[in-house]
Protein backbone atom coordinates (compact mmCIF):
# COMPACT_ATOMS: atom_id res chain seq x y z
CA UNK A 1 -53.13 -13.30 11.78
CA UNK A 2 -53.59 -9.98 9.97
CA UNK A 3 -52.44 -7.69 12.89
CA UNK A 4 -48.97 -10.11 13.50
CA UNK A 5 -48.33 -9.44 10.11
CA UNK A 6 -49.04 -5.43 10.42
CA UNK A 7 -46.95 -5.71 13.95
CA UNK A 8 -43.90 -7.79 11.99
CA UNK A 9 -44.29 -4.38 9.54
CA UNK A 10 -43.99 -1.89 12.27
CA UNK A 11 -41.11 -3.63 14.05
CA UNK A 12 -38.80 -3.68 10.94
CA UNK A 13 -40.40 0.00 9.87
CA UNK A 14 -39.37 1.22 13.40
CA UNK A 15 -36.08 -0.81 13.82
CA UNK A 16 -34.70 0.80 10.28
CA UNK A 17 -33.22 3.68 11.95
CA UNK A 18 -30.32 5.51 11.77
CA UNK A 19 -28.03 5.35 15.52
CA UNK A 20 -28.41 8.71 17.35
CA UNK A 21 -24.97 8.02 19.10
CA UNK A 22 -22.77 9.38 16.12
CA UNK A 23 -19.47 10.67 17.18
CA UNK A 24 -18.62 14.61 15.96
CA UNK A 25 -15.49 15.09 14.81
CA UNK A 26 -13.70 18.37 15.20
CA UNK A 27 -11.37 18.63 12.13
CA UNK A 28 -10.02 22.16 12.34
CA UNK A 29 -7.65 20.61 15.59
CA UNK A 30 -5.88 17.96 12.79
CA UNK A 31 -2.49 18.80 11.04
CA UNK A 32 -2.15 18.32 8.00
CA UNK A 33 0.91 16.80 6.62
CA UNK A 34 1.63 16.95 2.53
CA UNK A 35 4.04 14.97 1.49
CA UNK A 36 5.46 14.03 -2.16
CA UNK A 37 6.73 10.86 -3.15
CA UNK A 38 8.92 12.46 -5.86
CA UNK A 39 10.96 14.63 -3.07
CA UNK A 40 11.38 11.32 -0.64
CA UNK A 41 11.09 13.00 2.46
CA UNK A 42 10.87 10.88 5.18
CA UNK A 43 9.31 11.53 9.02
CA UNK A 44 9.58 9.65 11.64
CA UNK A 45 6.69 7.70 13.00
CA UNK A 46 6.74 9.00 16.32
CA UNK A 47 6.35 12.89 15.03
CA UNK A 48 3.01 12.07 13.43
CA UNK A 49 1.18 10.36 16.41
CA UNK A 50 1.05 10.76 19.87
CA UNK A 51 -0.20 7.35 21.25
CA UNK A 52 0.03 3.78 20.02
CA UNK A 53 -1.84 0.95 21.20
CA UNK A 54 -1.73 -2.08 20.65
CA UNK A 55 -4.61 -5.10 20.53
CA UNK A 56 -3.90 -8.44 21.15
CA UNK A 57 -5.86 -10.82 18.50
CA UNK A 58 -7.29 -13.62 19.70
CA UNK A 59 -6.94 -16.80 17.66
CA UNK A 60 -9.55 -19.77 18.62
CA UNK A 61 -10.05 -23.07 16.78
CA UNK A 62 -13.96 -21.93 15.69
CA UNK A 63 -12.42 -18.49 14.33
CA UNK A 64 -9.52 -18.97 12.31
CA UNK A 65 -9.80 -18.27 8.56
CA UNK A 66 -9.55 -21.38 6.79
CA UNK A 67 -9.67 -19.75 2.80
CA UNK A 68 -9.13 -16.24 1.46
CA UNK A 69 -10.77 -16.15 -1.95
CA UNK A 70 -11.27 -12.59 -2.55
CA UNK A 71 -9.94 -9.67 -1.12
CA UNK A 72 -11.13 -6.18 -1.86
CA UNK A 73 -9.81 -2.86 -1.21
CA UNK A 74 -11.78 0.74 -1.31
């Protein structure tokens, strides 16, 4: 019983890791676009991206959201 215990340990010990398949960025190839709400310049949406696509949402009888109670935003 004592070594499925120490196992158990070593399995969650070993399992706690951090993915190796990060994706790298490369920043220095984005544009950076300042814009200030007091001058109301406006741009249209096509200038600032080059590809939109679009994913349909799939809306099942076990996954609908019956109740919002909270909502937070970060």
């Amino acid at each position: 019983m004592k070594y499925a215990y120490l196992i158990m340990l070593l399995c969650l010990f070993f399992s706690c890791d951090k993915p190796s398949n990060t994706i790298q960025l490369d920043l220095s190839s984005l544009e950076r676009i300042i814009i200030d709400p007091q001058e109301g310049q406006r741009l249209p949406f096509d200038s600032l991206v080059g590809k939109i696509e679009y994913v349909k949402l799939e809306s099942l009888d076990n996954n609908l959201i019956g109740k919002i109670s909270q909502i937070l935003f970060f």
